[in-house]
Protein backbone atom coordinates (compact mmCIF):
# COMPACT_ATOMS: atom_id res chain seq x y z
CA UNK A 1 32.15 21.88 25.93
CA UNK A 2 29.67 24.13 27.91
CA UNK A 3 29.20 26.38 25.05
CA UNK A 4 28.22 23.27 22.80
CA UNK A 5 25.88 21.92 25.11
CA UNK A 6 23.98 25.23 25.42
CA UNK A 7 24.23 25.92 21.96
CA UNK A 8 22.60 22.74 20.86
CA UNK A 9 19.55 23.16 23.86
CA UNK A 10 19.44 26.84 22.45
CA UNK A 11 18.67 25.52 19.11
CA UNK A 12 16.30 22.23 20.58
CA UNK A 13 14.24 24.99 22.20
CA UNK A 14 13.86 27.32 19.12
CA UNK A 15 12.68 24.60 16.85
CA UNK A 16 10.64 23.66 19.94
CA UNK A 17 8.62 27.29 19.25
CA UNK A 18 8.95 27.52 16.04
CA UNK A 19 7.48 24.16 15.62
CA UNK A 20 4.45 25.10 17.71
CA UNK A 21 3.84 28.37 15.26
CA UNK A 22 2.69 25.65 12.80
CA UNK A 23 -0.75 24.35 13.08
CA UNK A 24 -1.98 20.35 12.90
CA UNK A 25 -3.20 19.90 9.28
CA UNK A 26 -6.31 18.10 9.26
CA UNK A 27 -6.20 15.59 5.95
CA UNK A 28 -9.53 15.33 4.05
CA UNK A 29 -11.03 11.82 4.39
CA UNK A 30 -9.39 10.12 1.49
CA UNK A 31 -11.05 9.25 -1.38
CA UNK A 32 -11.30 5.63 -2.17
CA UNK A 33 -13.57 5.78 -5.13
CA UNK A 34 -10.28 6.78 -7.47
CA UNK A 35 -10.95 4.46 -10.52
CA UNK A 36 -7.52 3.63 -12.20
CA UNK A 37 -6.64 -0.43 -11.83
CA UNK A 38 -3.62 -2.02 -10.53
CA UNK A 39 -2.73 -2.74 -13.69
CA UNK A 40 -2.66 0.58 -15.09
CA UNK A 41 -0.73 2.02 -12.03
CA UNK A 42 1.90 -0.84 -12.60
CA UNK A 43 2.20 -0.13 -16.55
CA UNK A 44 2.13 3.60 -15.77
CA UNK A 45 5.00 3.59 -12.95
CA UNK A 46 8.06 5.28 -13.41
CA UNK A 47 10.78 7.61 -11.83
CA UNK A 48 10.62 11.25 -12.10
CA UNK A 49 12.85 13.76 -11.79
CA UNK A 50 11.42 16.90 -12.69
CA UNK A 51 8.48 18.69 -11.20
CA UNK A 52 5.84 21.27 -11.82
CA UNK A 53 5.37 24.45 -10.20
CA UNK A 54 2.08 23.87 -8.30
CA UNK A 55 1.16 22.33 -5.08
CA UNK A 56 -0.82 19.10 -4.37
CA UNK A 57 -3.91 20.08 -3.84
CA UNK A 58 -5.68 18.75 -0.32
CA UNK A 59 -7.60 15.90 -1.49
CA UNK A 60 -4.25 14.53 -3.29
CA UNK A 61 -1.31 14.93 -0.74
CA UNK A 62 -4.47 13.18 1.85
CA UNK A 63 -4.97 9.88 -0.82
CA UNK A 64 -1.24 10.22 -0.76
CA UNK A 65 -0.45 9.84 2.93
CA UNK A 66 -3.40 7.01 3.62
CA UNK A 67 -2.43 5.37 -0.06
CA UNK A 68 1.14 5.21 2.07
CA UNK A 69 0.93 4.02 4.97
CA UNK A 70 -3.03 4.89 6.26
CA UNK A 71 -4.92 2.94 8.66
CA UNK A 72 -7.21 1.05 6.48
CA UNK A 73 -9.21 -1.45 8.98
CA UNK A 74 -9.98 1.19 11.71
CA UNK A 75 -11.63 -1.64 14.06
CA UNK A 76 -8.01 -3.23 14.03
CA UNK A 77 -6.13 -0.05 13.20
CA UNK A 78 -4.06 -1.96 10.70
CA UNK A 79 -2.71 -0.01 7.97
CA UNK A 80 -2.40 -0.21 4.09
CA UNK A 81 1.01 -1.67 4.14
CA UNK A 82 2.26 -4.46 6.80
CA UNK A 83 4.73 -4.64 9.13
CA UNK A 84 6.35 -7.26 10.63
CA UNK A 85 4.68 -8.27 13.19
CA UNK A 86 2.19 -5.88 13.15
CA UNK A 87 4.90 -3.61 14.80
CA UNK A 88 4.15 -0.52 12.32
CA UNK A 89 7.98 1.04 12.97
CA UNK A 90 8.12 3.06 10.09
CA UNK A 91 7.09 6.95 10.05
CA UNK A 92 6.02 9.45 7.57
CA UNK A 93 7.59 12.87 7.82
CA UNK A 94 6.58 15.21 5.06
CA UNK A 95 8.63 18.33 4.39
CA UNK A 96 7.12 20.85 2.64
CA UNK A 97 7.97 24.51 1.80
CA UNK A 98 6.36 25.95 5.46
CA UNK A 99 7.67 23.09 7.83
CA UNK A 100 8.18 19.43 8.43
CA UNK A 101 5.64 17.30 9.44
CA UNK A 102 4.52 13.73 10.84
CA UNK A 103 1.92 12.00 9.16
CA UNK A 104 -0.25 10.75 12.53
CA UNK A 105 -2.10 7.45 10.36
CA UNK A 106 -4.58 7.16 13.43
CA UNK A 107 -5.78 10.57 13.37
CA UNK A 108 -5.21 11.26 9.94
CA UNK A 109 -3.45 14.68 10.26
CA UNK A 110 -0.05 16.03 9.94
CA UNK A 111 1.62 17.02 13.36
CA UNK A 112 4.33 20.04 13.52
CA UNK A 113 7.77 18.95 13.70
CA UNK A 114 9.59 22.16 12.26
CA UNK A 115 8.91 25.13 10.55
CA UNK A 116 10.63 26.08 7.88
CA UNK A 117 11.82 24.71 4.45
CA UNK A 118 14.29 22.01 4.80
CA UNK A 119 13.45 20.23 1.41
CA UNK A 120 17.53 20.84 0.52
CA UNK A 121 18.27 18.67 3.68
CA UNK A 122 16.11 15.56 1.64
CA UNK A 123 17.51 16.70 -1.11
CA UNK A 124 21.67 16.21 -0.36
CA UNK A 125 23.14 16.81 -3.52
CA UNK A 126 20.72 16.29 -5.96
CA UNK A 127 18.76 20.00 -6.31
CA UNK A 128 15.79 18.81 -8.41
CA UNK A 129 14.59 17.47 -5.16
CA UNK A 130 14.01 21.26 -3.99
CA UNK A 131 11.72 21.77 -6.90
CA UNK A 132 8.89 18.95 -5.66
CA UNK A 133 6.10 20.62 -3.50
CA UNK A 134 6.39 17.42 -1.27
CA UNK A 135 8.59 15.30 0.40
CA UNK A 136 7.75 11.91 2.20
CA UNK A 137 11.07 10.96 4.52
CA UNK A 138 10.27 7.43 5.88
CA UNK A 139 12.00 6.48 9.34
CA UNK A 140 12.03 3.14 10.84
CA UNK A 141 12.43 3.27 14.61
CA UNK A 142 13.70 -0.11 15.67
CA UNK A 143 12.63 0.56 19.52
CA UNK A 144 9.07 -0.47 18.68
CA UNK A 145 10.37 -4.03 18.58
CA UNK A 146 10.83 -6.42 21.65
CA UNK A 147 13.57 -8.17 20.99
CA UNK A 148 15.78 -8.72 18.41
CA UNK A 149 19.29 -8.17 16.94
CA UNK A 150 19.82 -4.62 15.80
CA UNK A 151 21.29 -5.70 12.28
CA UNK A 152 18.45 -7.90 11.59
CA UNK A 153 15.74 -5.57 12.69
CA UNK A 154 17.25 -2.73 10.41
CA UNK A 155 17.08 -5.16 7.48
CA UNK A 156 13.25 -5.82 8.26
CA UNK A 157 12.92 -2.17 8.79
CA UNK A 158 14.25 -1.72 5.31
CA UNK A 159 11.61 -4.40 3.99
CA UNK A 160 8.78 -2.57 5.42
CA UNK A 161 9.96 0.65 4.42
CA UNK A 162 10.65 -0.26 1.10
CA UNK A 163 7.05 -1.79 0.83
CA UNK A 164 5.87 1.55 1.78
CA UNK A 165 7.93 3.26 -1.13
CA UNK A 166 6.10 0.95 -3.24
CA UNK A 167 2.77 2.04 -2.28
CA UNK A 168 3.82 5.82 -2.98
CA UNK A 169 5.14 4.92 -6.07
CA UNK A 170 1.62 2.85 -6.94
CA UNK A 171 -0.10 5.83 -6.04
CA UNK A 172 1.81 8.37 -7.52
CA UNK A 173 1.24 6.35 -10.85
CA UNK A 174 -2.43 6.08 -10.16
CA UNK A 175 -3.74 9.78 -9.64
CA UNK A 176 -1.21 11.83 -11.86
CA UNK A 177 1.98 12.31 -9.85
CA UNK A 178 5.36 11.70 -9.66
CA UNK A 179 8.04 10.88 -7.68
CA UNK A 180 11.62 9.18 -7.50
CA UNK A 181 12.20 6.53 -4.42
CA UNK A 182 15.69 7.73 -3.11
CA UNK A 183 18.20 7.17 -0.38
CA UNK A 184 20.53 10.19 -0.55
CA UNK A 185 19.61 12.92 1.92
CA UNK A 186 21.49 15.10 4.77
CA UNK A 187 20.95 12.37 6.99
CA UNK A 188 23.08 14.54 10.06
CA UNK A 189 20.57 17.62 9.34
CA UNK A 190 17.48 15.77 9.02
CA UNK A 191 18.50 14.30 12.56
CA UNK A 192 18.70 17.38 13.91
CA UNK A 193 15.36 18.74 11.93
CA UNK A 194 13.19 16.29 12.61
CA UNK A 195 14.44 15.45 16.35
CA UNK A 196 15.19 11.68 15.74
CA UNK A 197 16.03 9.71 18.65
CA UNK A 198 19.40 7.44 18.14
CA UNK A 199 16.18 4.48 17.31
CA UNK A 200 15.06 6.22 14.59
CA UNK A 201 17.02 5.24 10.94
CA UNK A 202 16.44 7.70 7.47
CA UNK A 203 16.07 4.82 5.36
CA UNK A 204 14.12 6.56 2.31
CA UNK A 205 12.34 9.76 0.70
CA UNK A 206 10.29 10.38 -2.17
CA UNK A 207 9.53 13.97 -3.48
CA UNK A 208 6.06 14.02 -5.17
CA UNK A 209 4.56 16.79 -7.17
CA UNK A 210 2.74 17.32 -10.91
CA UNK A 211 4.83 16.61 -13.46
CA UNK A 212 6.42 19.39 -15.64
């Protein structure tokens, strides 16, 4: 039992430093100006499974993240998709191929969580997921609420989350991406990767990249 318990603060403590080799990734301001309708992102919205072999560029994975779940009305620091109650419980972690990261909507940046690529631990089973440049995991963390019964406050957790999704996929449609809404995943690595706390539920992910 000893040797388990200092094996897993062994490993807390070198993802600890190897998250703090990766450096805060300041998002360009995003660009609201992008001219496609809501209708034309609806007609044009679809699941993808295949991906090209090119990163988002800086401008796109920042419209992404604010299109997603960005703070909109910064006097109120509301955000682009509600919550219930205003409680905003669901997170953005983005895995890409250098580390994982988590999308502060305030500051508009990406925060180190992990370095490394873990994009087969979002993927499970299904490999094409290893081929997208991004992935969004969204986490709803049910402590941010005052009260409530824990089966009922995962199911408006799932709501809000899967409003988010929706917003991706909107996106995605609108500026020439692709992506896939999905709930497989290694949910007992991504745990561990992304230091969850026992709060904190993988409800979703959504690689995103060109298409091929």
């Amino acid at each position: 039992m000893k040797k388990i318990i200092l094996s897993v603060l062994l490993l807390g403590i070198i993802m600890g430093l190897q998250a703090q080799e990766l450096k805060v990734i300041n998002l360009n301001k995003p660009d609201k100006s992008r001219n496609v309708t809501l209708m034309q992102a609806l007609d044009k919205r679809h699941s993808e499974r295949a991906f090209a072999n090119k990163q988002l560029t800086h401008q796109d994975l920042s419209d992404l993240l604010w299109a997603a779940n960005g703070i909109n009305r910064p006097s109120e620091g509301k955000r682009t998709a509600p919550s219930a109650n205003n409680v905003q419980e669901v997170d953005v972690y983005v895995c890409m191929k250098d580390g994982c990261y988590l999308y502060d909507a305030k500051a508009h940046q990406l925060q180190p969580v992990a370095k490394g690529d873990y994009r087969s631990a979002v993927a499970g089973q299904q490999n094409f997921v290893t081929e997208a440049p991004v992935c969004l995991i969204l986490v709803a963390d049910l402590s941010r609420f005052n009260s409530g019964n824990p089966e009922q406050l995962l199911i408006v957790g799932a709501c809000d989350t899967g409003i988010i999704s929706q917003n991706i996929s909107l996106f995605c449609s609108s500026a020439g991406l692709v992506t896939v809404p999905r709930m497989t995943m290694d949910k007992n690595a991504l745990e561990k990767i992304l230091k969850l706390k026992k709060s904190q539920h993988l409800l979703l992910n959504h690689p995103v990249g060109y298409a091929k």
